[in-house]
Protein backbone atom coordinates (compact mmCIF):
# COMPACT_ATOMS: atom_id res chain seq x y z
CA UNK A 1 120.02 89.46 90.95
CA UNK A 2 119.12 87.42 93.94
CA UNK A 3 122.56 87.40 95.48
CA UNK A 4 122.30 91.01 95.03
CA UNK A 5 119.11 90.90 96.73
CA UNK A 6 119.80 88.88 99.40
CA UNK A 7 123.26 90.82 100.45
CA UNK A 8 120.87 93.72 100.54
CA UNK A 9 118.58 92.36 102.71
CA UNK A 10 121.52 91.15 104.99
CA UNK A 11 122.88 94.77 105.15
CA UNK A 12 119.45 96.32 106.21
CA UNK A 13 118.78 93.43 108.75
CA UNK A 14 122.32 93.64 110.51
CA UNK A 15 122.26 97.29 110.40
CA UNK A 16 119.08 98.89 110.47
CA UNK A 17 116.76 95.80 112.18
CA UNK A 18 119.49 94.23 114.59
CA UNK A 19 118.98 91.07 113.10
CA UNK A 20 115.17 90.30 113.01
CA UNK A 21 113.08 91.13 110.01
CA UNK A 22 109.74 88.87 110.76
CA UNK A 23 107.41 92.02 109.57
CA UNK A 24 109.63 93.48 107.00
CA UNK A 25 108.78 92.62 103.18
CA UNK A 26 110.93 93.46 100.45
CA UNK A 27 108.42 96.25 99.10
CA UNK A 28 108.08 97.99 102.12
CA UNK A 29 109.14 101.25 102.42
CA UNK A 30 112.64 101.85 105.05
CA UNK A 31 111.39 105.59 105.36
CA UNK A 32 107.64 104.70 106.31
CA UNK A 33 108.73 101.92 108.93
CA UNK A 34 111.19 104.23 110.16
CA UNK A 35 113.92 101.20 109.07
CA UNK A 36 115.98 104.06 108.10
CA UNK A 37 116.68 107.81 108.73
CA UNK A 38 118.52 110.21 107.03
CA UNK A 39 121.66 109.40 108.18
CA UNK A 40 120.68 105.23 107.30
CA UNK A 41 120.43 106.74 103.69
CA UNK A 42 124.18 107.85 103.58
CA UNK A 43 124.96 104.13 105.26
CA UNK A 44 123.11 102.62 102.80
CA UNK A 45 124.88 105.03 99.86
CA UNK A 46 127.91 104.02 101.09
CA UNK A 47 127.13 100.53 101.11
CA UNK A 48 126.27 99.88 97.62
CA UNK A 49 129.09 102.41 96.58
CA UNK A 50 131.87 99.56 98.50
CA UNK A 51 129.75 96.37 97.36
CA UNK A 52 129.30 97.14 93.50
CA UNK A 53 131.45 99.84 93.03
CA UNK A 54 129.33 102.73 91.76
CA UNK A 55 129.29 106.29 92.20
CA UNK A 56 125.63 107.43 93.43
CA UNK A 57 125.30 111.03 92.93
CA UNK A 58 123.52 113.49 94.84
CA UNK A 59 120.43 113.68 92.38
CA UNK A 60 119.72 109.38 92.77
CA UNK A 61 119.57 109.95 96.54
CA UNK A 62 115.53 109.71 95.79
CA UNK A 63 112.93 107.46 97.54
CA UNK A 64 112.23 105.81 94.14
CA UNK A 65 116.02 104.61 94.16
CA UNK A 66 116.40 103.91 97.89
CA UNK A 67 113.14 103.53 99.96
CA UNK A 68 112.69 99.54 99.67
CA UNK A 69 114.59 96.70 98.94
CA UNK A 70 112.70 96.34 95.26
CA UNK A 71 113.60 100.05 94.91
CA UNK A 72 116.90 99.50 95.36
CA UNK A 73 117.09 96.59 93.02
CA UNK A 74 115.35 98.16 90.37
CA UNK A 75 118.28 101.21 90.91
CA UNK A 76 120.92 98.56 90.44
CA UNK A 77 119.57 97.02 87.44
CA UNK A 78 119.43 100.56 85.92
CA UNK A 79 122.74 101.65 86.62
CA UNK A 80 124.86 98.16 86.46
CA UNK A 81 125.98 96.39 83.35
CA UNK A 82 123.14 92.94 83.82
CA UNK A 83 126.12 90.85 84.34
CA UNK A 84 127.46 92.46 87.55
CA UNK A 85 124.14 92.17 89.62
């Protein structure tokens, strides 16, 4: 899980923090930092939809899912087989 982790953490840094992260912890929240809007989200859908190959339906698009980088690991571990992440 920490490969999965850390190619998350790559995608929010190059993408949504132009490649600096010194304040950003993996529990903080994207939404509250203002990391990521609503249009981020659909980036971010997108980009776990190409890197693990899942189909993220409208009703998962939640903050308990997506807000944080724990959030999203926790979503992965739910809805991947243990041996993918």
């Amino acid at each position: 899980m920490q490969d999965s982790r850390n190619k998350i953490r790559d995608f929010v840094r190059e993408n949504f923090l132009f490649g600096g992260d010194d304040e950003y912890r993996d529990g903080d929240s994207f939404l509250e930092m203002g990391v990521v809007d609503s249009t981020g989200v659909l980036e971010l859908v997108a980009f776990l939809e190409d890197q693990w190959g899942l189909t993220i339906d409208d009703s998962e698009l939640v903050p308990e899912n997506l807000d944080s980088v724990d959030n999203l690991i926790g979503f992965l571990e739910r809805k991947l087989p243990a041996t993918v992440c």
